[in-house]
N, C-alpha and C. Protein backbone atom coordinates (compact mmCIF):
# COMPACT_ATOMS: atom_id res chain seq x y z
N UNK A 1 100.60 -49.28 -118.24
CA UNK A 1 99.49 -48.81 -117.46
C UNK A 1 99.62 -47.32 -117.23
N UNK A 2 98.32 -46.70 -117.04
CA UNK A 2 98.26 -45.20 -116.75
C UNK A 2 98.65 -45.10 -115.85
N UNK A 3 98.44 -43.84 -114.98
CA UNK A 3 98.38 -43.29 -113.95
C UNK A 3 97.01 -42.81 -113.50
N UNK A 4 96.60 -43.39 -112.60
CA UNK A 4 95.25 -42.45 -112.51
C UNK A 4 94.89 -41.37 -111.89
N UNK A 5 94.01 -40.20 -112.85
CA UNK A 5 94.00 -38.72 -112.84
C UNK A 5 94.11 -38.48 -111.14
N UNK A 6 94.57 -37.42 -111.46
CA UNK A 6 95.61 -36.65 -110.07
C UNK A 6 94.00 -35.76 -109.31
N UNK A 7 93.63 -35.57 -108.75
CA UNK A 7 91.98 -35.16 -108.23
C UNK A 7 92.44 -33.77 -107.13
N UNK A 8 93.36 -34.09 -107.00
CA UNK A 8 93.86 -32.89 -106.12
C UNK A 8 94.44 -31.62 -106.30
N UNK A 9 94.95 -32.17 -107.83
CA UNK A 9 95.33 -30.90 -108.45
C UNK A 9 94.15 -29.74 -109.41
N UNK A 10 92.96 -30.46 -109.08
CA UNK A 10 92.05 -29.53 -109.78
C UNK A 10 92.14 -28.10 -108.91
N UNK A 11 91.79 -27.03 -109.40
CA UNK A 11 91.31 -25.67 -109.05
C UNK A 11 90.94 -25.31 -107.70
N UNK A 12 89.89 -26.57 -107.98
CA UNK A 12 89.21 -26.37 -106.48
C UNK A 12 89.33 -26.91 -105.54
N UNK A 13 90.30 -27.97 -105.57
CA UNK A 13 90.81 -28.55 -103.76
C UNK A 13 92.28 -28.31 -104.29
N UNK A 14 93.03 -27.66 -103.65
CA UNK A 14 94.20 -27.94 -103.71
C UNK A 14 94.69 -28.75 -102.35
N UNK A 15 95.90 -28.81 -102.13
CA UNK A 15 96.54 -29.49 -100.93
C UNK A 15 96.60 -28.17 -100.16
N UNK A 16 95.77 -28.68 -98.76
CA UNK A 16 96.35 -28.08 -97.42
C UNK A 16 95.05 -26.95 -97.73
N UNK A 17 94.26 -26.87 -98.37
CA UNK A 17 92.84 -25.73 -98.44
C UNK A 17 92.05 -26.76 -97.41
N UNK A 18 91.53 -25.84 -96.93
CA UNK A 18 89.80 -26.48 -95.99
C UNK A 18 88.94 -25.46 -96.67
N UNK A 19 88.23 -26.84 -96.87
CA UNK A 19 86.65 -26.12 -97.41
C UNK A 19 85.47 -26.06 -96.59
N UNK A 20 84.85 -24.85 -96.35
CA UNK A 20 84.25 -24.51 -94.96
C UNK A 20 82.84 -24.03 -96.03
N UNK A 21 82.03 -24.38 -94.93
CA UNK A 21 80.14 -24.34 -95.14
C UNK A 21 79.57 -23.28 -94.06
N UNK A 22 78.35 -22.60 -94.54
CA UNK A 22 78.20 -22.01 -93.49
C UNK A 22 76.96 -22.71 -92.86
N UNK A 23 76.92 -22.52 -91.75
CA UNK A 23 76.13 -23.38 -90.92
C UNK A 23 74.84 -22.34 -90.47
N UNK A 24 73.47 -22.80 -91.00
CA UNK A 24 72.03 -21.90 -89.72
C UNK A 24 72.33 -22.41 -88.89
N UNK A 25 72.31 -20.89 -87.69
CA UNK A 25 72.17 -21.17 -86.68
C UNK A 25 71.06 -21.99 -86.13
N UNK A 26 71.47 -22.78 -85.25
CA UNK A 26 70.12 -23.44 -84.74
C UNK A 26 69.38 -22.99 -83.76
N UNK A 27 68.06 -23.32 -84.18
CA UNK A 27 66.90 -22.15 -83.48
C UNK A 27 67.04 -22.46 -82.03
N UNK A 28 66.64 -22.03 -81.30
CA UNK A 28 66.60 -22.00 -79.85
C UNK A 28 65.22 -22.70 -79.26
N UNK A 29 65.36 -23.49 -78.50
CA UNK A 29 64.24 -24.10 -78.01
C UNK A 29 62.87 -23.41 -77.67
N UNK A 30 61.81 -23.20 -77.89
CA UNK A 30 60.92 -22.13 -77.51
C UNK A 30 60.67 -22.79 -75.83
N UNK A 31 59.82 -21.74 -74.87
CA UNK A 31 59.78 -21.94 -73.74
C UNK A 31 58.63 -21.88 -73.61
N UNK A 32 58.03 -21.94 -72.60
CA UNK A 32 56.55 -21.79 -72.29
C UNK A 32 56.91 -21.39 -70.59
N UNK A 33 55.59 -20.25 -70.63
CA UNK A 33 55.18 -20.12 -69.24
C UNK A 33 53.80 -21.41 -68.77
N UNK A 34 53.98 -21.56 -67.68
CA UNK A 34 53.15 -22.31 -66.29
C UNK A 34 52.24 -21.17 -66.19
N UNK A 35 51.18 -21.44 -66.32
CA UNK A 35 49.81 -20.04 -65.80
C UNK A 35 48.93 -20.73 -64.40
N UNK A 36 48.99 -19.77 -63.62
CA UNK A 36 48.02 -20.20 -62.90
C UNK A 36 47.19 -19.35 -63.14
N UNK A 37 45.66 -19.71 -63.35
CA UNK A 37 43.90 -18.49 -63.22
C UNK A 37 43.55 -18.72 -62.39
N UNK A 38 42.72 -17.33 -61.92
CA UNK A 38 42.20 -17.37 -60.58
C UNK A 38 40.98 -17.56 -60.87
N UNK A 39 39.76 -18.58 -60.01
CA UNK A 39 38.52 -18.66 -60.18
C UNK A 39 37.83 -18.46 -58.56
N UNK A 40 36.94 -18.61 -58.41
CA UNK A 40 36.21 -18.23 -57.29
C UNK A 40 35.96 -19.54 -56.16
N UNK A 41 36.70 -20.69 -56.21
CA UNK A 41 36.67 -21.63 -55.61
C UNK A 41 37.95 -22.10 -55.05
N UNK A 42 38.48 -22.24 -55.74
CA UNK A 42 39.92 -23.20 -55.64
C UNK A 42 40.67 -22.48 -54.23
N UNK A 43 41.03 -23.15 -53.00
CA UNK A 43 41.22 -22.15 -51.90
C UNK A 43 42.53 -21.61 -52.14
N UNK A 44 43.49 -20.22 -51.54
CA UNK A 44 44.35 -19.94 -51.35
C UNK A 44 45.62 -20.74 -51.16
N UNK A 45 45.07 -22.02 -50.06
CA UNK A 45 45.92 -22.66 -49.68
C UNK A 45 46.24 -23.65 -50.61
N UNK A 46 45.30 -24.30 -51.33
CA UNK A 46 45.79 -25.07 -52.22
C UNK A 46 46.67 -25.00 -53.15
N UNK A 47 46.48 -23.22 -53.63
CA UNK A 47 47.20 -23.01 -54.51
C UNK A 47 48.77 -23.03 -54.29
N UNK A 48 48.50 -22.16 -53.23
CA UNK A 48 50.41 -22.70 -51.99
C UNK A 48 50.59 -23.99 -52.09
N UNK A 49 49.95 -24.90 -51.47
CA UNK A 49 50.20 -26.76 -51.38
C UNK A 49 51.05 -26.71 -53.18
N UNK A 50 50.24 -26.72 -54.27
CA UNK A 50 50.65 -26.87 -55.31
C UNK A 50 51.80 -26.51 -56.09
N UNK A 51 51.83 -25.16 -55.61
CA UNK A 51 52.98 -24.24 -56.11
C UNK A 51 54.33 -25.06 -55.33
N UNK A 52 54.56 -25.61 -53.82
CA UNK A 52 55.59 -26.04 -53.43
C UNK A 52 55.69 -27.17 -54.18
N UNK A 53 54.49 -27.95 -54.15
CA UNK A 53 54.53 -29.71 -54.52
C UNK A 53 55.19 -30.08 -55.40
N UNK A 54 54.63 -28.97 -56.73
CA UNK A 54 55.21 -29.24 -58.45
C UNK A 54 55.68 -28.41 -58.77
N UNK A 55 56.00 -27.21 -58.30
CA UNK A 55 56.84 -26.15 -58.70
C UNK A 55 58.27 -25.81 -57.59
N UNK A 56 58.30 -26.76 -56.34
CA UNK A 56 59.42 -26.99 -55.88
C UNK A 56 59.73 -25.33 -55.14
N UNK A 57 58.65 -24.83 -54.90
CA UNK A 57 58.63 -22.93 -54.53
C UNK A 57 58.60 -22.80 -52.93
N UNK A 58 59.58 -22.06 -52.59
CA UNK A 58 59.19 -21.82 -51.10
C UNK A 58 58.09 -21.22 -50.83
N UNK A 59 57.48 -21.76 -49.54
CA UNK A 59 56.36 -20.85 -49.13
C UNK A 59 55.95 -19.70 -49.32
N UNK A 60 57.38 -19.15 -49.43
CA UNK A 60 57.04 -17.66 -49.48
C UNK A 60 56.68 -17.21 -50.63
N UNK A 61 57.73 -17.82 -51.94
CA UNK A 61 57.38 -17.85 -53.46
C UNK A 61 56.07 -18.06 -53.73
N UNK A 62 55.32 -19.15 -53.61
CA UNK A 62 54.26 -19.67 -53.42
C UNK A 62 53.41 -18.51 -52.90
N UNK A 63 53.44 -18.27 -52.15
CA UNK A 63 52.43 -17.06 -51.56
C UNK A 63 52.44 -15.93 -52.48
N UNK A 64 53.53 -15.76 -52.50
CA UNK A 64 53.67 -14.51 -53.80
C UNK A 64 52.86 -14.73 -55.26
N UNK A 65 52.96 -16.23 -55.74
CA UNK A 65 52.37 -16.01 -57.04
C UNK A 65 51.16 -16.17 -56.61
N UNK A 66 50.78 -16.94 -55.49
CA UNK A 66 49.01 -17.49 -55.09
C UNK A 66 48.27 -15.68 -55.47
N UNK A 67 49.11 -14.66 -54.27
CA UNK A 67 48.55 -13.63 -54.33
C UNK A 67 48.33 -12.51 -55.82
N UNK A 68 49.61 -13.11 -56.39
CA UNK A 68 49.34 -12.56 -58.19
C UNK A 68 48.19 -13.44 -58.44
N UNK A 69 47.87 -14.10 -58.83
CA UNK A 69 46.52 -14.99 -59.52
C UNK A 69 45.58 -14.42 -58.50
N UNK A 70 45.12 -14.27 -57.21
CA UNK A 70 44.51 -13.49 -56.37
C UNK A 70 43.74 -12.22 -57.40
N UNK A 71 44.61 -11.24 -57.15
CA UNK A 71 44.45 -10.17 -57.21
C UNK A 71 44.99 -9.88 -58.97
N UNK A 72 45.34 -10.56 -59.87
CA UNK A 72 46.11 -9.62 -61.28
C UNK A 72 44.79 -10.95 -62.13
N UNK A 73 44.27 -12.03 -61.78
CA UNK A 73 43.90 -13.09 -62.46
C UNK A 73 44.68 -14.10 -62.94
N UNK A 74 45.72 -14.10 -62.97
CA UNK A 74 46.92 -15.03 -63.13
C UNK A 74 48.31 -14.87 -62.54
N UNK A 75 48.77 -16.10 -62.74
CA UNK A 75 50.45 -15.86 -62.34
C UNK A 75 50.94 -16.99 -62.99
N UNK A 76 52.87 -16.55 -63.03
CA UNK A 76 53.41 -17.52 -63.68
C UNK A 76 54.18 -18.45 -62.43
N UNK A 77 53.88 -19.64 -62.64
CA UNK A 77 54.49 -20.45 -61.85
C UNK A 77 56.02 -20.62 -62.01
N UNK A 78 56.34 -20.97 -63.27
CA UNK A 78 57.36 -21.20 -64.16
C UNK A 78 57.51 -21.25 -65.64
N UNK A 79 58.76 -20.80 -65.79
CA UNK A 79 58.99 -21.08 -67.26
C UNK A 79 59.52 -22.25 -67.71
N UNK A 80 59.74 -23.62 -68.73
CA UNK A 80 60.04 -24.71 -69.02
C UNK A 80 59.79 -25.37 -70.79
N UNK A 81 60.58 -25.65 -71.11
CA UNK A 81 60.39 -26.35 -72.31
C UNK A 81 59.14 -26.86 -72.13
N UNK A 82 58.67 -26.52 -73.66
CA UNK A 82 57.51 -27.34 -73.80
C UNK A 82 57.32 -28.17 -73.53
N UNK A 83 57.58 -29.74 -73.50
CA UNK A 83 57.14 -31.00 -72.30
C UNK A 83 57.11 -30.89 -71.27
N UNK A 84 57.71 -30.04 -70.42
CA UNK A 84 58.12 -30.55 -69.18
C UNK A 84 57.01 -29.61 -68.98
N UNK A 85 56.47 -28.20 -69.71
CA UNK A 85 55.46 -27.52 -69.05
C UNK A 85 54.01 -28.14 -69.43
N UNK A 86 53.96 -28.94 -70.28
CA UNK A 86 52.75 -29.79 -70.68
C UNK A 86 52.85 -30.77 -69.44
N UNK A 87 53.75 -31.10 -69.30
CA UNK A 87 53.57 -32.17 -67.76
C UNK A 87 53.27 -31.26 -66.90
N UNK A 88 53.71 -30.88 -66.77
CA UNK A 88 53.60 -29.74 -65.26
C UNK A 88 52.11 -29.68 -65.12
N UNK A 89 52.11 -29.10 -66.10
CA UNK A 89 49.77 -28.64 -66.17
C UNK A 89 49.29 -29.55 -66.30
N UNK A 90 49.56 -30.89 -66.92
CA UNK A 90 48.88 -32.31 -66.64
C UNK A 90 48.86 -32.78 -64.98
N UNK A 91 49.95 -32.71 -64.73
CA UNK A 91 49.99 -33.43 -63.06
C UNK A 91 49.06 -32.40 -62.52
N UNK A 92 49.03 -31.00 -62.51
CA UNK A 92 48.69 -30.15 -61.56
C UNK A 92 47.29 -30.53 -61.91
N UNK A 93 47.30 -30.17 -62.87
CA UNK A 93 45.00 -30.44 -63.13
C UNK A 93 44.61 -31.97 -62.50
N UNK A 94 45.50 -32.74 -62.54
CA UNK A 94 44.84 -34.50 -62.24
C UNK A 94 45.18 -34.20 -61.03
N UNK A 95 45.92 -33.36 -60.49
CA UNK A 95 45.79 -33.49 -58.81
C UNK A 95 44.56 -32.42 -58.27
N UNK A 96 44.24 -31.66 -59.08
CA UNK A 96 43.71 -30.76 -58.23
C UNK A 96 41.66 -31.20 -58.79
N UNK A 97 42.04 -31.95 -60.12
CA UNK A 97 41.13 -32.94 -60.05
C UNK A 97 40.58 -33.41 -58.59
N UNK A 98 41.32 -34.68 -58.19
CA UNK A 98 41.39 -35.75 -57.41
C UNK A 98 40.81 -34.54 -56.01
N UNK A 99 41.41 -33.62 -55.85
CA UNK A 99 41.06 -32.54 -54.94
C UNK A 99 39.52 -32.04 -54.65
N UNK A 100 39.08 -32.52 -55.74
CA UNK A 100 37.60 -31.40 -55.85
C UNK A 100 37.70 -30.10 -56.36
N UNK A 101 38.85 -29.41 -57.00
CA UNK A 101 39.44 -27.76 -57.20
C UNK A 101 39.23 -27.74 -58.44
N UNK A 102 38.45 -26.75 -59.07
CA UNK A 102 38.63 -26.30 -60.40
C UNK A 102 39.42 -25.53 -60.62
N UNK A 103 40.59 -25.60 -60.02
CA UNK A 103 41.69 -25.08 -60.68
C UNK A 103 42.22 -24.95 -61.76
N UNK A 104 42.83 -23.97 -62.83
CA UNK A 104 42.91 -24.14 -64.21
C UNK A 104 44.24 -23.37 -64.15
N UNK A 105 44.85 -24.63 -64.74
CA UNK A 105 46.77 -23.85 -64.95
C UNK A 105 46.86 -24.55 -66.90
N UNK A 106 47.22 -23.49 -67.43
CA UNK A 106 47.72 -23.70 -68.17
C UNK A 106 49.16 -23.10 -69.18
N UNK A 107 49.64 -23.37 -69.97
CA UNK A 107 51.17 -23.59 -70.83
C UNK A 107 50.97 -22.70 -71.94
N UNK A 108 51.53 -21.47 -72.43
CA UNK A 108 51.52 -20.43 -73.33
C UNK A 108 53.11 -20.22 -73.53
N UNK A 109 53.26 -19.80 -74.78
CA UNK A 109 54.44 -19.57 -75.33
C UNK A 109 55.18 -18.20 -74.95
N UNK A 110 56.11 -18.37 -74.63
CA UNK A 110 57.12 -16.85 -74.05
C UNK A 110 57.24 -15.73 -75.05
């Protein structure tokens, strides 16, 4: 009987070599901003109520972006992976729905 061929002694693997790959980096999650627009209805306060409710913002935070959307036409509530900021603007519109508020928040890329 033979021996069967030796596989280790070829060229290209010897004993005790590591053979290394290079790896793409992997892309980075894209983010999205939370928009709040300002329209001519939706009250001040609501926008505060909202900003604490689903954006977890102190009053004071809250006041701060209410008054950016006020006065600039928008503000950012938050930044969040894409689902979680597609939820975010889903809950906020079905609540502010249910409200009577034409409020309009929506999710744009960073």
């Amino acid at each position: 009987m033979s021996a069967p061929p030796d596989d280790f002694d070829s060229d290209d693997e010897k004993e005790g070599s590591v053979e290394t790959k290079k790896r793409e980096k992997a892309e980075k999650a894209r983010r999205f901003r939370v928009l709040f627009h300002n329209d001519d209805y939706t009250t001040m306060e609501f926008v505060v109520r909202v900003l604490m409710k689903f954006f977890h913002k102190s009053e004071t935070e809250a006041t701060q972006i209410m008054l950016s959307v006020h006065h600039k036409g928008h503000g950012v509530a938050g930044v969040y992976p894409r689902d979680v900021a597609e939820t975010k603007v889903a809950q906020v519109m079905d609540y502010a729905k249910e409200h009577g508020m034409p409020l309009l928040v929506t999710a744009e890329p960073e």
